[in-house]
C-alpha atoms as a PDB file:
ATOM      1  CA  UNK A   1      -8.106  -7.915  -5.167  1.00  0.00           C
ATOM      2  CA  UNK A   2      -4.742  -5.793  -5.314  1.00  0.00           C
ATOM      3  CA  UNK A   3      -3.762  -3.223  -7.885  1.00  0.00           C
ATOM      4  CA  UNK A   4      -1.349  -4.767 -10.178  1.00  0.00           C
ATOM      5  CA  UNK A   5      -0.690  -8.512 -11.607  1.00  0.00           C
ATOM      6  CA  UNK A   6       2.177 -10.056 -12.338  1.00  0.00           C
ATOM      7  CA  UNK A   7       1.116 -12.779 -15.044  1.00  0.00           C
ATOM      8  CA  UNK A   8       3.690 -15.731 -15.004  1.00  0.00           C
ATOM      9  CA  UNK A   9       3.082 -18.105 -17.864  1.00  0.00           C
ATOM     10  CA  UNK A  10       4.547 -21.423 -17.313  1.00  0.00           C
ATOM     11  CA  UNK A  11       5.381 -25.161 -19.079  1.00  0.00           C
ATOM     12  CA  UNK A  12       7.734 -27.559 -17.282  1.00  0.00           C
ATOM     13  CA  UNK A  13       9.209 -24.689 -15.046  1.00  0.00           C
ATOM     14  CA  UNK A  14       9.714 -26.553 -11.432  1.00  0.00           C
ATOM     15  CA  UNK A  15      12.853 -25.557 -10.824  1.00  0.00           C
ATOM     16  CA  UNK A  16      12.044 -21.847 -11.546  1.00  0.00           C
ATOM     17  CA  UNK A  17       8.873 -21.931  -9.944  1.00  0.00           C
ATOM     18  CA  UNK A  18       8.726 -21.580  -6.274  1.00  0.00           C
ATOM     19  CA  UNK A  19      10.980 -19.149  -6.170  1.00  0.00           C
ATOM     20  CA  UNK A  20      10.337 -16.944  -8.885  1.00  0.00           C
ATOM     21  CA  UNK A  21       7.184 -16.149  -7.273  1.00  0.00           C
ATOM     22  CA  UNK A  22       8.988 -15.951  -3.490  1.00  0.00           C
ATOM     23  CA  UNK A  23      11.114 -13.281  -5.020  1.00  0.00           C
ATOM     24  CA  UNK A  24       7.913 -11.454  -6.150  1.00  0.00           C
ATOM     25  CA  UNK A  25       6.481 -11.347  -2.702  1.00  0.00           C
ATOM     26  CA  UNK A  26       9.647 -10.313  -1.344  1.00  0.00           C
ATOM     27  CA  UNK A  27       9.676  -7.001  -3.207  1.00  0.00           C
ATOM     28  CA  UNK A  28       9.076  -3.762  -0.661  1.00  0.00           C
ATOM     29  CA  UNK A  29       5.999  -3.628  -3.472  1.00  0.00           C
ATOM     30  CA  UNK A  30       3.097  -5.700  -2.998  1.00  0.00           C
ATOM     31  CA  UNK A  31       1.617  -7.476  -6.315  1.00  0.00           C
ATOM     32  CA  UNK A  32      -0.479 -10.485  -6.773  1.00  0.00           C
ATOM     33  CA  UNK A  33       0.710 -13.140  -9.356  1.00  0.00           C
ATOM     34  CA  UNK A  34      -1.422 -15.470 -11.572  1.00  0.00           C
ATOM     35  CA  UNK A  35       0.387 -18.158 -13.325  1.00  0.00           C
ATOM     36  CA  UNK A  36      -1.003 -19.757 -16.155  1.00  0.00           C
ATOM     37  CA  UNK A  37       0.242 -23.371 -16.602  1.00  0.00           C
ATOM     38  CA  UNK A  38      -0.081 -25.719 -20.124  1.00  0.00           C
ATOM     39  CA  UNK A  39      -0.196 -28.790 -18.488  1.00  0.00           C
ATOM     40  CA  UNK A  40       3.151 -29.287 -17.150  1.00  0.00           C
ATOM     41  CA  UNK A  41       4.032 -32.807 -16.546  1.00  0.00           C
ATOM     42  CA  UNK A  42       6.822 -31.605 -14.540  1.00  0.00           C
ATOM     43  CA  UNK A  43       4.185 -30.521 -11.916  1.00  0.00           C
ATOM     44  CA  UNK A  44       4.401 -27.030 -11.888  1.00  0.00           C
ATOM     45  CA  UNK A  45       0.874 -26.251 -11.350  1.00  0.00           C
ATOM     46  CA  UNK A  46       1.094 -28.090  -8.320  1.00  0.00           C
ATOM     47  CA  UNK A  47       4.219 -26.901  -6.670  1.00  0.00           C
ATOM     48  CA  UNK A  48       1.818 -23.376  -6.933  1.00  0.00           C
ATOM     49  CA  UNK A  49      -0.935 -24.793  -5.402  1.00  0.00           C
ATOM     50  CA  UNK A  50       1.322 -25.992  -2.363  1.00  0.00           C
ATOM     51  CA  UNK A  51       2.147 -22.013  -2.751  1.00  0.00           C
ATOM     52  CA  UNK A  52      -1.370 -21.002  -2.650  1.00  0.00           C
ATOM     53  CA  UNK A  53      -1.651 -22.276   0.981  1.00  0.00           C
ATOM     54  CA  UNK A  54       1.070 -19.569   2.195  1.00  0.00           C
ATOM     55  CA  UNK A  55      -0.725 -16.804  -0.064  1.00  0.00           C
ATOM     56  CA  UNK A  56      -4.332 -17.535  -0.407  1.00  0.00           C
ATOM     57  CA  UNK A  57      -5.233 -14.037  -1.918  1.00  0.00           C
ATOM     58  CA  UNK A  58      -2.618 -12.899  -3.791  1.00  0.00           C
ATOM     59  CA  UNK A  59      -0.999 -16.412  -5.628  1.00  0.00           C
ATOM     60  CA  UNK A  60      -4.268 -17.241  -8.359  1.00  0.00           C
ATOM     61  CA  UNK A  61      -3.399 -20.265 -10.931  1.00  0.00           C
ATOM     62  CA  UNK A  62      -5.092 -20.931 -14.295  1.00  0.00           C
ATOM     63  CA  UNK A  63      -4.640 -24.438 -15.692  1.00  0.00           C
ATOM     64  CA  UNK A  64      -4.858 -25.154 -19.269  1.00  0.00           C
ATOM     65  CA  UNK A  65      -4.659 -28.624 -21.106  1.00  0.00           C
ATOM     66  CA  UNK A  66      -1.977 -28.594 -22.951  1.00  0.00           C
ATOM     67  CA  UNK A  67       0.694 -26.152 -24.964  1.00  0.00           C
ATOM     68  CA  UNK A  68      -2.085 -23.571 -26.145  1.00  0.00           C
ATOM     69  CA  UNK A  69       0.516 -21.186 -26.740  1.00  0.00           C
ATOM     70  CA  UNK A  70       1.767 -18.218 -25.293  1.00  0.00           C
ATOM     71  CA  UNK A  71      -0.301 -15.496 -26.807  1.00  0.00           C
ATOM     72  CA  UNK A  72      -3.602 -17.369 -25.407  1.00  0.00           C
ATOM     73  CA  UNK A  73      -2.021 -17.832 -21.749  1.00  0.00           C
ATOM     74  CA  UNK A  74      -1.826 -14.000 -21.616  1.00  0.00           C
ATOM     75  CA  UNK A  75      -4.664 -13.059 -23.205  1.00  0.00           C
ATOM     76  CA  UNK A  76      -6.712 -15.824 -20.730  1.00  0.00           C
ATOM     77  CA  UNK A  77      -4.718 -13.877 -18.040  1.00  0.00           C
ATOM     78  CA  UNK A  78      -5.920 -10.251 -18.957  1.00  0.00           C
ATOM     79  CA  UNK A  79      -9.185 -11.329 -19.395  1.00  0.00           C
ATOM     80  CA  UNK A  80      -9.149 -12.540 -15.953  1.00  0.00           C
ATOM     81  CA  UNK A  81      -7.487  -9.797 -14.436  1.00  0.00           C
ATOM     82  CA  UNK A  82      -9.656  -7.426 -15.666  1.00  0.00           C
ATOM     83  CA  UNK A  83     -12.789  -9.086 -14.391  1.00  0.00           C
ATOM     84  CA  UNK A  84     -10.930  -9.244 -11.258  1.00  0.00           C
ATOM     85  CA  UNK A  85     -10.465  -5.455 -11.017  1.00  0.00           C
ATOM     86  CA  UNK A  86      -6.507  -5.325 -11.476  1.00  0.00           C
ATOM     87  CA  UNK A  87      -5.219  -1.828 -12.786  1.00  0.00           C
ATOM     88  CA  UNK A  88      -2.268  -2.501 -13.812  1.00  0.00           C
ATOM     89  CA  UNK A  89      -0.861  -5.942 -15.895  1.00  0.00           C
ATOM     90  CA  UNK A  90       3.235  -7.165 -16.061  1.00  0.00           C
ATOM     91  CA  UNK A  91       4.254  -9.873 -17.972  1.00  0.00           C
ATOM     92  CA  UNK A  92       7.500 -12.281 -17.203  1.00  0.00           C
ATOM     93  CA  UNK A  93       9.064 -14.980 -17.539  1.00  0.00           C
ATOM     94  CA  UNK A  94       9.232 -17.880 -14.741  1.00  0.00           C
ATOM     95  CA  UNK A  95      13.349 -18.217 -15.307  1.00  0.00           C
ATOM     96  CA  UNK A  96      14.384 -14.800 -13.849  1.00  0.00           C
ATOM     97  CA  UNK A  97      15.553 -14.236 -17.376  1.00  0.00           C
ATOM     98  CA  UNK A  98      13.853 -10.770 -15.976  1.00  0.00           C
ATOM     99  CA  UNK A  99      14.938  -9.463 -12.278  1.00  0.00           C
ATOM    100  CA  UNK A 100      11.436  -9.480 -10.559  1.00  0.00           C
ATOM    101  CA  UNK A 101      13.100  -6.176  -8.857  1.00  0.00           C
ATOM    102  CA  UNK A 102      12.668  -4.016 -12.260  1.00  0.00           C
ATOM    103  CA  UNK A 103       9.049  -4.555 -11.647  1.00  0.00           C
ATOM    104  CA  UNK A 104       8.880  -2.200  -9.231  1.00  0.00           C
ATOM    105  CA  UNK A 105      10.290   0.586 -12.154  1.00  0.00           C
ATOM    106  CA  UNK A 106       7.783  -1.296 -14.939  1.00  0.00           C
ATOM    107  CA  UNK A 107       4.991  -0.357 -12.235  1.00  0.00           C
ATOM    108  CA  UNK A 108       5.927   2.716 -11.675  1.00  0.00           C
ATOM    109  CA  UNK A 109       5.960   4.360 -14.706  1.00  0.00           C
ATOM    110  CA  UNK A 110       2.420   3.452 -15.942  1.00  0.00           C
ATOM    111  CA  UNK A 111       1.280   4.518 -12.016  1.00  0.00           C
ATOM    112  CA  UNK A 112       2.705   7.864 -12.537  1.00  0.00           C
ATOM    113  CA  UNK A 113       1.461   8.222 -15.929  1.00  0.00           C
ATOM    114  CA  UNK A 114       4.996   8.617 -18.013  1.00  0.00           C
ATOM    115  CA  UNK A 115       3.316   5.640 -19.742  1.00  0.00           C
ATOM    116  CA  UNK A 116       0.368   3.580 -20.889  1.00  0.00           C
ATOM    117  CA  UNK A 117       2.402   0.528 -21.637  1.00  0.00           C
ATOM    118  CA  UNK A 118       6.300   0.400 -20.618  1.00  0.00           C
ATOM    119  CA  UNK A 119       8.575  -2.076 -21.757  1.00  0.00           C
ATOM    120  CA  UNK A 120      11.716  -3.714 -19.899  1.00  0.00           C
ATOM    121  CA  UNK A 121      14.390  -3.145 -22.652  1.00  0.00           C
ATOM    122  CA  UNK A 122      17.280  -4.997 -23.443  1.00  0.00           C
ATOM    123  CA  UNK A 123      18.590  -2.931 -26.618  1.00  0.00           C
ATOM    124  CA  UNK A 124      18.127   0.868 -25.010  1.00  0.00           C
ATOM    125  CA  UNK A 125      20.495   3.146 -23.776  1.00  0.00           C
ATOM    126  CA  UNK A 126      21.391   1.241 -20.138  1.00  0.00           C
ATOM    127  CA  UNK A 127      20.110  -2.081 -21.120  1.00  0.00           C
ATOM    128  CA  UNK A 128      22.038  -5.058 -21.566  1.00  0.00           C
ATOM    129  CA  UNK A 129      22.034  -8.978 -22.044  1.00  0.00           C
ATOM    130  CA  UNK A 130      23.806 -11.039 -20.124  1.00  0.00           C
ATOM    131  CA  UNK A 131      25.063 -14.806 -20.762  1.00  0.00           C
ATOM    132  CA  UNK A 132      23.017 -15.344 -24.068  1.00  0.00           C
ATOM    133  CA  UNK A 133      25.443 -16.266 -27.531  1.00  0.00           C
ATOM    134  CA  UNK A 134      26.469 -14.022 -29.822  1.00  0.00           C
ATOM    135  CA  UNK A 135      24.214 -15.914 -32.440  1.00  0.00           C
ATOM    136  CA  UNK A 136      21.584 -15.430 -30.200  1.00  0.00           C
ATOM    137  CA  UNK A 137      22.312 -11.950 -29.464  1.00  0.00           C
ATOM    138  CA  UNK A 138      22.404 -11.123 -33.404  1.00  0.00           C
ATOM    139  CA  UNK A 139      19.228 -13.126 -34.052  1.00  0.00           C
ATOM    140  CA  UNK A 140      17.244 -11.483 -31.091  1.00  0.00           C
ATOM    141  CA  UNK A 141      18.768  -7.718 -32.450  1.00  0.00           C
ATOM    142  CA  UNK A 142      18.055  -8.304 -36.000  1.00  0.00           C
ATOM    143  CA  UNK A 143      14.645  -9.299 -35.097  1.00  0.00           C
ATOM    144  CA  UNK A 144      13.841  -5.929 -33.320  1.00  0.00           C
ATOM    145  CA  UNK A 145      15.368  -3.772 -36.202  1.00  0.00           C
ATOM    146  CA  UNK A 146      12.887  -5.865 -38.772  1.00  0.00           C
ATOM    147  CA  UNK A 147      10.086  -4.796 -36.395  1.00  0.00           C
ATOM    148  CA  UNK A 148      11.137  -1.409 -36.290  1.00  0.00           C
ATOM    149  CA  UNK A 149      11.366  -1.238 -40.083  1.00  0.00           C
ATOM    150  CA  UNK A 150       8.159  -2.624 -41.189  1.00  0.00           C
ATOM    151  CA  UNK A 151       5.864  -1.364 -38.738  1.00  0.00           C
ATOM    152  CA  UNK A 152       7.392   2.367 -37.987  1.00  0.00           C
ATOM    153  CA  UNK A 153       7.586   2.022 -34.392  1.00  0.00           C
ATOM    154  CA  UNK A 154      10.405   3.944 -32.177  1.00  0.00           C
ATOM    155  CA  UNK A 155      10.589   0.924 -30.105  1.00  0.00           C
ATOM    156  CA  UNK A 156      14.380  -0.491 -29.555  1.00  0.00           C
ATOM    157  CA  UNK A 157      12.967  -3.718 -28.139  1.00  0.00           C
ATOM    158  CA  UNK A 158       9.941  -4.580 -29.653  1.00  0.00           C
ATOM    159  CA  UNK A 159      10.096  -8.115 -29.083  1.00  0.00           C
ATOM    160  CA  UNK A 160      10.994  -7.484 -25.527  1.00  0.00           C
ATOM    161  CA  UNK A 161       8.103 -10.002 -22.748  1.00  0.00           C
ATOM    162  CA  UNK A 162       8.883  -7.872 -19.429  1.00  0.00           C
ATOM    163  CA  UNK A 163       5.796  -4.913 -19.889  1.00  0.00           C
ATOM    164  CA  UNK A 164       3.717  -3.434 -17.695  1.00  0.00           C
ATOM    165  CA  UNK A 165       0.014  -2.460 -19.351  1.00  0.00           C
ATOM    166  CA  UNK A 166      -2.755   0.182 -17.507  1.00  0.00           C
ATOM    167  CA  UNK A 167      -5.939  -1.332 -17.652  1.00  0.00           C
ATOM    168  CA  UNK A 168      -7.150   0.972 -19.973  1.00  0.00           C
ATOM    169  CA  UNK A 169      -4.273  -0.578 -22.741  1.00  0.00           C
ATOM    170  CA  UNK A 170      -5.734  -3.981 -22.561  1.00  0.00           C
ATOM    171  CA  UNK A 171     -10.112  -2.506 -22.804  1.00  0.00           C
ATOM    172  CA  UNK A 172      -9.108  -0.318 -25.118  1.00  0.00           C
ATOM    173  CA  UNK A 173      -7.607  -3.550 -27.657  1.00  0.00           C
ATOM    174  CA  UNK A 174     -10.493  -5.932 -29.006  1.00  0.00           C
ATOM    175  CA  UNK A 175      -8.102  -8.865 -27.445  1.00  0.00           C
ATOM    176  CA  UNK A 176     -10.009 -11.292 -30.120  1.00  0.00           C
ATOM    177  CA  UNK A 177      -7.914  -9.537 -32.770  1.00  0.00           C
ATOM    178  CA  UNK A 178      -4.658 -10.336 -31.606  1.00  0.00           C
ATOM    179  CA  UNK A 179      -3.532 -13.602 -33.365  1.00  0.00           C
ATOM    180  CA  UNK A 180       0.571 -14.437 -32.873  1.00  0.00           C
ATOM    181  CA  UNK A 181       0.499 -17.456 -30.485  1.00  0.00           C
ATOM    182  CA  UNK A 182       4.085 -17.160 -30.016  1.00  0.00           C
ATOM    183  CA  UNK A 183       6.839 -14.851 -29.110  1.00  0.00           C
ATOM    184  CA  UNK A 184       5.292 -12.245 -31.679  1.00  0.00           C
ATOM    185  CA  UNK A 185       2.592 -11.980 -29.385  1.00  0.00           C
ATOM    186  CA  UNK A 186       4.782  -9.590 -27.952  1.00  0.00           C
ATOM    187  CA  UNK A 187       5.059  -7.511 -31.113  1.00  0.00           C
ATOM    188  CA  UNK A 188       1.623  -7.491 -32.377  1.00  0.00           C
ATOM    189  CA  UNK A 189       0.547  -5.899 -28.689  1.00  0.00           C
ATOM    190  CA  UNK A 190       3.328  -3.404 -28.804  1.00  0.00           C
ATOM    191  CA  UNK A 191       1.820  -2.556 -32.462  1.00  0.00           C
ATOM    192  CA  UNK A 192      -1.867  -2.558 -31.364  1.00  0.00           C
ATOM    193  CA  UNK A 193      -0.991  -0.553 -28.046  1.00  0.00           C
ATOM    194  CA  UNK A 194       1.109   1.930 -30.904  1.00  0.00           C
ATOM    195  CA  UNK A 195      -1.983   1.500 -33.195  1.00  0.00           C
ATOM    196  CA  UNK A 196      -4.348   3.149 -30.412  1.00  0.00           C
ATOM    197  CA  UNK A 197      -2.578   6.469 -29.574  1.00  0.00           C
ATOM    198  CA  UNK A 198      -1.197   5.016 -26.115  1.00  0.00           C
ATOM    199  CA  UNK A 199       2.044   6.042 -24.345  1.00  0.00           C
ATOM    200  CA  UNK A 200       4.781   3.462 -24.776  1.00  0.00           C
ATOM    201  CA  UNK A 201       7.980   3.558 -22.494  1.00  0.00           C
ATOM    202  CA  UNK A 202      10.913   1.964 -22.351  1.00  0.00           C
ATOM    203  CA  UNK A 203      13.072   0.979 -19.324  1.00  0.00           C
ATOM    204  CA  UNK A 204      16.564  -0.243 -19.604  1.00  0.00           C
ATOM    205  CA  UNK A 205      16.799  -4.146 -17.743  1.00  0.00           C
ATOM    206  CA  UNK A 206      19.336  -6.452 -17.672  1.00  0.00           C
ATOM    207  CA  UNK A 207      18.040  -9.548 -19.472  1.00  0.00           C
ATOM    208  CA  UNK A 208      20.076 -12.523 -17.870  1.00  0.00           C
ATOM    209  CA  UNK A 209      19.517 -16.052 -19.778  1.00  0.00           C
ATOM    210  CA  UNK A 210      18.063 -18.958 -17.911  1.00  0.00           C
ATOM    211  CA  UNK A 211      20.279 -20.846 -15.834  1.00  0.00           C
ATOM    212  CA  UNK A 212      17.265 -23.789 -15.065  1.00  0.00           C
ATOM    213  CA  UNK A 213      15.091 -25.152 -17.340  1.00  0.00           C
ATOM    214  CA  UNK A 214      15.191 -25.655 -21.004  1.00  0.00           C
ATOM    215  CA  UNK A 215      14.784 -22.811 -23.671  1.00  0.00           C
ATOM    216  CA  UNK A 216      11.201 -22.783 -25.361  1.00  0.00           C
ATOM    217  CA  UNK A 217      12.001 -21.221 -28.608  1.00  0.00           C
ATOM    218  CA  UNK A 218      12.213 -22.869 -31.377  1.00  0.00           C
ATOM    219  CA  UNK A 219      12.151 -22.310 -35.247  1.00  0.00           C
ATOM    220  CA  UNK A 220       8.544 -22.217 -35.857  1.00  0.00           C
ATOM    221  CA  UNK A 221       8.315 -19.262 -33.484  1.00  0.00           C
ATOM    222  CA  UNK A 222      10.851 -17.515 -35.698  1.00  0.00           C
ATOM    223  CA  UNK A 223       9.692 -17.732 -38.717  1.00  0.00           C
ATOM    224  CA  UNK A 224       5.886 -16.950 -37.622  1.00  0.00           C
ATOM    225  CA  UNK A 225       7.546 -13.464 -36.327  1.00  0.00           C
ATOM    226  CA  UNK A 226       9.366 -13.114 -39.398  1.00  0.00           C
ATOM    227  CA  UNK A 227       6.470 -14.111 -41.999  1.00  0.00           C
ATOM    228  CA  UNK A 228       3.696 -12.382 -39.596  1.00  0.00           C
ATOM    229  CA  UNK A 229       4.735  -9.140 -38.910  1.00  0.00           C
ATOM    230  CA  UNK A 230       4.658  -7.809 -42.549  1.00  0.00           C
ATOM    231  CA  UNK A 231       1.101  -9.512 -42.642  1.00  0.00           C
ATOM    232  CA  UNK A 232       0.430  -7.551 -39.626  1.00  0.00           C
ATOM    233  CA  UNK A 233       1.267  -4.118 -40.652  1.00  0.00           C
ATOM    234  CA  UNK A 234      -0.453  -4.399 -43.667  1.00  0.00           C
ATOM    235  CA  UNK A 235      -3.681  -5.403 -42.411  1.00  0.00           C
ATOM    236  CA  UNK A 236      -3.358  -2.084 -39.813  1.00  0.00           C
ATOM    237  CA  UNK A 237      -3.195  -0.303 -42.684  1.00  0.00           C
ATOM    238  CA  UNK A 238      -7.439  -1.336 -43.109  1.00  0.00           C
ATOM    239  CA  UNK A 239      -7.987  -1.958 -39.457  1.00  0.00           C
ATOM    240  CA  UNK A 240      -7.681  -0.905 -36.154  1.00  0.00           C
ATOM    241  CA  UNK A 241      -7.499  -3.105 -33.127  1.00  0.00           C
ATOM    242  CA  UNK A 242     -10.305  -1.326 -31.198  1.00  0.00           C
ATOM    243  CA  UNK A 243     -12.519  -3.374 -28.920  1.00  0.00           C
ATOM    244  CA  UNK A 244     -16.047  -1.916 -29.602  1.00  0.00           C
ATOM    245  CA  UNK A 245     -17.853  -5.052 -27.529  1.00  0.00           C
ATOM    246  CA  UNK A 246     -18.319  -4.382 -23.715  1.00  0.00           C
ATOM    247  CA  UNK A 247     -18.329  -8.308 -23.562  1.00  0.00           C
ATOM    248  CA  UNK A 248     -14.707  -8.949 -24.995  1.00  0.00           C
ATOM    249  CA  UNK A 249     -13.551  -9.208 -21.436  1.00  0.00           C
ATOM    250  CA  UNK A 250     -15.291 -12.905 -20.940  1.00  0.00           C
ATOM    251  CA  UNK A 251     -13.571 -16.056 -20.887  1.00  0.00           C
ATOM    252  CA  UNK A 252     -14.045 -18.147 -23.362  1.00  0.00           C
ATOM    253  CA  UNK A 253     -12.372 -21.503 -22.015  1.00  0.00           C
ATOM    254  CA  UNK A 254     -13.256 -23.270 -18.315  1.00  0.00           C
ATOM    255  CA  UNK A 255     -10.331 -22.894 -16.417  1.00  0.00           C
ATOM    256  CA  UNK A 256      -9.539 -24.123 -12.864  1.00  0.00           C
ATOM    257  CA  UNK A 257      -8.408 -20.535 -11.021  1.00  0.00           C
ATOM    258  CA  UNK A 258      -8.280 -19.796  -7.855  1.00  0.00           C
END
């Protein structure tokens, strides 16, 4: 297996697909990529296997039945990796809503050891959004201030899904404790990698919005950030999110992966 993974979770994503993960080969950086598909009826899952032909060794594909959420597709993913011997873990999105290039700097600074966990960041000094509305915009900034409010972290983008974890971030969190399905998935392992002493980074990206594809946010993932996160500090406040099991690494679902 290689070093790091890039973990690509995907739901009706065909146009994005095949060449979101042709621009991650294409980098002077080699990573593998496992893509976790819901059941897309779209056929995503099998536009990758056609890809898996051309890249036997580094292109890997869980398939799950069904929208399970996108907390559970990456913690399925780090489970995986880490039984697989992968040292370092980045998360994106399928739509290029993140450059694939920045990976290279996400990499980098958990290699080097500046960080334990570093974060692509929209809202830092150098960071920017391009495309989105200013609705959205407002939304997506008020959101990270809330975060920053209740649960005391110096993070500027807390809610931001282009990371890069060490390996010894994701042993280190008893994955079984993280609960957000949705976008807060995002904040609650920002807050557990905060919880447990680690190094957090941020690196200023571009986020560009999605020109392919349809949006998959939607009010219910608002409003479990909103209503969750308070719920979330407060429990810290009697718990930690330390794995103590050398088992938490197994899967706990049959998955097709290759």
């Amino acid at each position: 297996m290689g070093e790091t993974l890039v973990i690509i979770p995907t739901y009706n994503e065909k146009e994005n697909i095949e060449a979101i993960i042709n621009a991650v080969f294409d980098l002077d950086k080699a990573f593998h990529v496992l893509i976790v598909d819901d059941g897309s009826p779209d056929g995503t899952a099998q536009i990758v296997q056609t890809l898996q032909k051309e890249h036997p060794q580094s292109l890997h594909l869980i398939q799950r039945k069904g929208k399970l959420g996108l907390g559970t597709a990456y913690i399925t993913a780090f489970k995986w990796g880490l039984q697989n011997g992968y040292q370092y873990f980045c998360e994106m999105d399928a739509d290029f809503s993140h450059n694939p290039k920045d990976l290279i700097r996400l990499q980098a600074a958990c290699a080097s050891g500046q960080a334990d966990m570093s974060i692509g960041s929209r809202y830092m000094k150098g960071g920017k959004v391009v495309n989105w509305p200013f609705d959205r915009i407002f939304l997506s900034y008020g959101a990270s201030w809330y975060v920053r409010c209740i649960t005391w972290m110096n993070i500027k983008d807390p809610t931001a899904g282009f990371v890069c974890y060490t390996r010894k971030v994701l042993e280190k969190i008893d994955l079984e404790k993280i609960k957000f399905t949705g976008y807060a998935f995002q904040i609650e392992m920002k807050f557990a990698t905060h919880q447990l002493g680690f190094k957090l980074k941020e690196i200023p990206i571009t986020f560009k919005d999605r020109e392919l594809g349809s949006s998959k946010m939607s009010s219910s993932i608002i409003g479990e950030a909103a209503s969750g996160v308070f719920k979330m500090k407060w429990k810290s406040f009697f718990q930690t999110y330390a794995n103590t099991s050398s088992a938490n690494f197994s899967l706990h679902e049959k998955n097709s992966t290759r």
